[in-house]
Protein backbone atom coordinates (compact mmCIF):
# COMPACT_ATOMS: atom_id res chain seq x y z
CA UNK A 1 -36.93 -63.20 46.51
CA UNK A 2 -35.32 -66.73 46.20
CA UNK A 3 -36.55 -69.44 48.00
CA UNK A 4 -34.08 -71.78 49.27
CA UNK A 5 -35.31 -74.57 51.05
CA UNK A 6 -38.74 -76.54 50.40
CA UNK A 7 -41.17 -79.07 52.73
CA UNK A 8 -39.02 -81.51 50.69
CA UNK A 9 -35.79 -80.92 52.83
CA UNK A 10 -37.79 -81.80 55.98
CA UNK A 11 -39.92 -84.89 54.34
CA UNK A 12 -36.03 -86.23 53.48
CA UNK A 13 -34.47 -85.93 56.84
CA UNK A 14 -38.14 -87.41 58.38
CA UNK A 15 -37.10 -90.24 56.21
CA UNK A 16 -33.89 -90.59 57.34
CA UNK A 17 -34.46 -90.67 60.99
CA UNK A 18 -37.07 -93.81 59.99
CA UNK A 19 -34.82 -95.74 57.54
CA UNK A 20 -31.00 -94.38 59.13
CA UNK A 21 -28.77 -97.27 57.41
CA UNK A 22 -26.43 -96.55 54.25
CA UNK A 23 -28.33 -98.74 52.51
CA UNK A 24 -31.22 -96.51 52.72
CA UNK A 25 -29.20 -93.32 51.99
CA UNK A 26 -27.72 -94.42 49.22
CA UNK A 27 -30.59 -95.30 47.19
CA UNK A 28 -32.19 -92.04 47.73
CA UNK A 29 -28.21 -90.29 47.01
CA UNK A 30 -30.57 -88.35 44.66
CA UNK A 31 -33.12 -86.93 46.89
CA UNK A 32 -30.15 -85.90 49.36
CA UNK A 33 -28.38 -83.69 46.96
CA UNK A 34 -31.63 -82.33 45.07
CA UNK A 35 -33.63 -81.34 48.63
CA UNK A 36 -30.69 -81.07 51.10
CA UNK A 37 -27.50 -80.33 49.80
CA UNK A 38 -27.99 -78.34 46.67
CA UNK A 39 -30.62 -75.98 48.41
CA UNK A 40 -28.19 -75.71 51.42
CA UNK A 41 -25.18 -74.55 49.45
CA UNK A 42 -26.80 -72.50 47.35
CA UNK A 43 -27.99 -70.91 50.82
CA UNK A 44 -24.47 -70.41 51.60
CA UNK A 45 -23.23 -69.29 48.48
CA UNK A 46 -25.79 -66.39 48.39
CA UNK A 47 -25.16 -65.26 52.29
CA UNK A 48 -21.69 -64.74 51.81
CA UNK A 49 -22.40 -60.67 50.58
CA UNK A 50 -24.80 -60.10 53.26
CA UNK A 51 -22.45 -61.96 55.53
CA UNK A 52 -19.62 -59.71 54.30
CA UNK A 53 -21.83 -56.31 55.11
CA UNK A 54 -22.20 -57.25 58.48
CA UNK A 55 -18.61 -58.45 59.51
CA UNK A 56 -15.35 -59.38 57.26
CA UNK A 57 -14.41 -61.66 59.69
CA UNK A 58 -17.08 -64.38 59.00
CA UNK A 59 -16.93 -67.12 56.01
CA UNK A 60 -19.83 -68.10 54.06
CA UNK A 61 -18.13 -71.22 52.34
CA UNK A 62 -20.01 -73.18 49.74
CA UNK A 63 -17.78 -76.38 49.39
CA UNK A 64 -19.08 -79.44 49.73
CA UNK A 65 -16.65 -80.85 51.85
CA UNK A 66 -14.66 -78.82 54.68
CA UNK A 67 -16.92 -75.43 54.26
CA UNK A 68 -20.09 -73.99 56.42
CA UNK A 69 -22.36 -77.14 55.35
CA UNK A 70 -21.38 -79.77 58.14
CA UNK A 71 -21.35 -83.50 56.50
CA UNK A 72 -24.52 -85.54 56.94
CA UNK A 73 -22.38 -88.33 58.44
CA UNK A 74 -21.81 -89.15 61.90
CA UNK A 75 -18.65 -89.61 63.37
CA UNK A 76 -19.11 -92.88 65.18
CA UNK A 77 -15.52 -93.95 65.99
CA UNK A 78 -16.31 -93.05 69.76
CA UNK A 79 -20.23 -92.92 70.30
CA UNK A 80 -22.21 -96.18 71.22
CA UNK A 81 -24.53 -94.64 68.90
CA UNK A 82 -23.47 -96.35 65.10
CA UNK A 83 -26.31 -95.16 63.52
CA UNK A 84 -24.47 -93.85 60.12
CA UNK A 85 -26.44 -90.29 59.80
CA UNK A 86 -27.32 -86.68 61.13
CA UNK A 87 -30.80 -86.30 61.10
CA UNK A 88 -30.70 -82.78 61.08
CA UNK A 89 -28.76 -80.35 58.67
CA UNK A 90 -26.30 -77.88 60.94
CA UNK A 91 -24.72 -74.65 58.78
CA UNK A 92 -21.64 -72.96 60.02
CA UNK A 93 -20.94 -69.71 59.70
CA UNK A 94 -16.86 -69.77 61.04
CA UNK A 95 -14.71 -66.82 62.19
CA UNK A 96 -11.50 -66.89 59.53
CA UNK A 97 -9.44 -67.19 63.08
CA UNK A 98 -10.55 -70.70 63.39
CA UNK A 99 -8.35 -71.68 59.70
CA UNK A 100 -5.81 -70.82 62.71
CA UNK A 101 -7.15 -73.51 64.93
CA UNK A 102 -8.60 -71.04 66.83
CA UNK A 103 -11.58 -71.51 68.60
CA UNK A 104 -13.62 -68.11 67.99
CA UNK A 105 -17.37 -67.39 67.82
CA UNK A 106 -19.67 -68.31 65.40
CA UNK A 107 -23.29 -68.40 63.88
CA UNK A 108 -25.06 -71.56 63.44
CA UNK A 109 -28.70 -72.79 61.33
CA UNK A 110 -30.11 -76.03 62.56
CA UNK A 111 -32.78 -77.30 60.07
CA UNK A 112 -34.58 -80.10 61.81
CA UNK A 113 -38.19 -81.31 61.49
CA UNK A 114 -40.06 -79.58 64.74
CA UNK A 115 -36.25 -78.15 65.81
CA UNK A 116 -35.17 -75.71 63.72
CA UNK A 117 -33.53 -72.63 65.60
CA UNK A 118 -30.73 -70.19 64.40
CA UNK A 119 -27.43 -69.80 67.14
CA UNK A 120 -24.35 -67.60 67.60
CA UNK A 121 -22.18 -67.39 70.37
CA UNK A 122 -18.40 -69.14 72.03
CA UNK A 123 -19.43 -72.81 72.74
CA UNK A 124 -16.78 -74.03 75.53
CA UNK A 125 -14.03 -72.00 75.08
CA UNK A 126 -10.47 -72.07 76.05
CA UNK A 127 -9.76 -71.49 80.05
CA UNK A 128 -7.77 -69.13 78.92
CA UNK A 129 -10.28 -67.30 76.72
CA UNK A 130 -13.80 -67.86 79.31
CA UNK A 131 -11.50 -65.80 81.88
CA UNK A 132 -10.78 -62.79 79.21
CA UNK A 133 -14.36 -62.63 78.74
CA UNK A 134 -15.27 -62.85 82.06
CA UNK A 135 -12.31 -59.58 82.62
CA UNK A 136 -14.06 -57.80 79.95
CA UNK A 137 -17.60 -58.47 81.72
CA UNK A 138 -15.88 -57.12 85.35
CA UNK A 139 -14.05 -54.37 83.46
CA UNK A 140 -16.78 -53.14 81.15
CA UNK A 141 -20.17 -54.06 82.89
CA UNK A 142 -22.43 -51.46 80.56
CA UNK A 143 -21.19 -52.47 77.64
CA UNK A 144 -22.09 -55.85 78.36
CA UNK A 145 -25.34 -55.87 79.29
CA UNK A 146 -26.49 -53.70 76.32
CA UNK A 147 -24.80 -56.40 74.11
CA UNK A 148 -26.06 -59.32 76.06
CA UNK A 149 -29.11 -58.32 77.54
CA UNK A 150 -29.95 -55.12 75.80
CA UNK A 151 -33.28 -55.36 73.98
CA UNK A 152 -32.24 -55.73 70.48
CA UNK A 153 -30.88 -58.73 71.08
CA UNK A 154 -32.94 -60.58 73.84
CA UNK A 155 -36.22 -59.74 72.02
CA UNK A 156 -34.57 -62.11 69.09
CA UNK A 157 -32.38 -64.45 71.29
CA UNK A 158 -34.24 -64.34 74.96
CA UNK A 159 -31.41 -65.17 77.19
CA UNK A 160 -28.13 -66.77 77.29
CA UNK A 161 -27.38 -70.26 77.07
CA UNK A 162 -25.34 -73.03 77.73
CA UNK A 163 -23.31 -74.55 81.30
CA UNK A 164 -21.90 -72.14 84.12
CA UNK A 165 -19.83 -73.02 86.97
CA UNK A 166 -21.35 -74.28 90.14
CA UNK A 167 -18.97 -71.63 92.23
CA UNK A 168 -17.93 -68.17 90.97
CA UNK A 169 -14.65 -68.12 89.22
CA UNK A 170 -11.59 -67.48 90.93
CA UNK A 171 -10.52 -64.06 91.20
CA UNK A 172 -13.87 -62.98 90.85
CA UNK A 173 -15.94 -60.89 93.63
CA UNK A 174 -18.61 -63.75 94.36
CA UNK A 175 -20.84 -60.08 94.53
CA UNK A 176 -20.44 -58.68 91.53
CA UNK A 177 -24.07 -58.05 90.17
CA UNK A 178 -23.11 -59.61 87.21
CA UNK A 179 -21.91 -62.97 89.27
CA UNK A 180 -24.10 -65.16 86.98
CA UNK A 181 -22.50 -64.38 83.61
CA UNK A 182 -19.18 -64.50 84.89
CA UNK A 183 -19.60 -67.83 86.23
CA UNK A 184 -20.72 -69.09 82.15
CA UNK A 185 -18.75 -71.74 80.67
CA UNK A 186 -20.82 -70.80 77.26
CA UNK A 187 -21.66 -67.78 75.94
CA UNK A 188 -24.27 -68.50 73.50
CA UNK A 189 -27.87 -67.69 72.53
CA UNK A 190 -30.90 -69.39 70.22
CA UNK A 191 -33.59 -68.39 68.60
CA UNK A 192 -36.51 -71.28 67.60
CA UNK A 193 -37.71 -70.71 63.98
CA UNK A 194 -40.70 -72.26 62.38
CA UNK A 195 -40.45 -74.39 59.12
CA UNK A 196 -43.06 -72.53 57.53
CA UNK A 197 -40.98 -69.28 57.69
CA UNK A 198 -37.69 -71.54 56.39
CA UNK A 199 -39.53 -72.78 53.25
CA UNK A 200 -40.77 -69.33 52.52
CA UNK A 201 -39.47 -66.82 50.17
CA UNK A 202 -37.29 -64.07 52.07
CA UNK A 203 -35.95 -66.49 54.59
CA UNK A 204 -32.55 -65.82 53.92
CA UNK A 205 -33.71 -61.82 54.29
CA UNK A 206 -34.95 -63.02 58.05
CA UNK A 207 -32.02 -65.11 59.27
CA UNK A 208 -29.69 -62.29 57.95
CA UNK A 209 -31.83 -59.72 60.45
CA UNK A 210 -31.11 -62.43 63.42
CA UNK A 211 -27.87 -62.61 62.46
CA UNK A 212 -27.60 -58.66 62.63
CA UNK A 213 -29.59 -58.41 65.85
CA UNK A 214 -26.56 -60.41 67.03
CA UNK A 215 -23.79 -58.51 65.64
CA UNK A 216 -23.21 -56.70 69.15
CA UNK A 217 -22.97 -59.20 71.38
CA UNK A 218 -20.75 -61.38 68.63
CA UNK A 219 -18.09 -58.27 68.72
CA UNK A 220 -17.75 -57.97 72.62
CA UNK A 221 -16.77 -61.63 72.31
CA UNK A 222 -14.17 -61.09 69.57
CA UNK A 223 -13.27 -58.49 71.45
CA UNK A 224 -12.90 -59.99 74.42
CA UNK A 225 -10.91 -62.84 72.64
CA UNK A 226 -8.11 -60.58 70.42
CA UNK A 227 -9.72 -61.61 67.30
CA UNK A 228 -11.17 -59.16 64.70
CA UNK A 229 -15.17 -58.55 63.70
């Protein structure tokens, strides 16, 4: 079994959060790509047949720039916050509908010292796309709650995520026994994972089985949404 990422990936981004200047970052370039990049696409590169095996419609992509590895830098045109770096490293596993500007579900790997969790889920969607979710909810209750709620996936995930509405949405019977999920603005899920398991051997063995464990409730979203998994 390969092992992916080491204790050095973490001891880097611990540095990073103490010395967060370009400076800093570009004298230890070196350390960045050996510990944190490298490892990470690698990572990618190697999910993308497992990946495959559990849907076609998600992308594994290995580039450096503009693939599943998000850039280390922060986008500070419009934050008060100028401090130049991510101190975490956030992996992206997109639906091919989004190379359509479409915002679809997705799975997600946050490696952060003490934070590291794995994601999946529709953060914000569309108005238009939250209400054919929430249809799909009203219109196929059982089929929901297995996906969403069903023990397969909330002994992984726990339960949903994310902002709801203070009121029920309109056109919605503020009675339905499902009132609470049809009022989400999100429809996501976490689960926490330790470091020790991430700098193991076989990690990428038990992420793929969270990923899997979410494979249900990811295709009632695309289904909900029109787009294939």
């Amino acid at each position: 079994m390969a092992r992916y990422f080491t204790p050095s990936l973490f001891a880097f981004i611990k540095d990073l959060k103490e010395n967060n200047d370009r400076d800093w970052f570009k004298a230890h370039q070196d350390l960045f790509e050996a510990h944190v990049r490298e490892p990470a696409l690698q990572f990618i590169e190697d999910f993308s047949e497992p990946l495959l095996k559990v849907s076609p419609h998600f992308t594994a992509d290995a580039r450096k720039v503009g693939g599943s590895l998000f850039r280390i830098q922060r986008d500070t045109r419009f934050s008060k916050d100028k401090t130049p770096y991510k101190t975490h490293v956030g992996i992206h596993f997109r639906h091919v509908a989004t190379k359509d500007d479409v915002h679809a579900p997705g799975f997600y790997l946050h490696l952060e010292p003490g934070g590291c969790f794995a994601a999946l889920g529709l953060w914000q969607p569309s108005t238009a796309h939250a209400y054919a979710i929430r249809e799909r909810i009203a219109e196929n209750p059982a089929e929901w709650k297995k996906a969403a709620h069903g023990k397969r996936f909330t002994d992984v995930y726990g339960a949903l995520e994310g902002e709801s509405l203070k009121r029920p949405p309109r056109g919605f019977d503020p009675e339905h026994p499902l009132i609470e999920d049809l009022k989400r603005k999100d429809f996501i899920a976490s689960t926490r994972l330790r470091q020790a398991d991430i700098t193991r051997e076989g990690f990428m063995d038990a992420y793929l089985a969270t990923v899997k464990a979410g494979a249900p409730f990811m295709r009632y979203l695309c289904d909900a949404i029109g787009v294939g998994f």
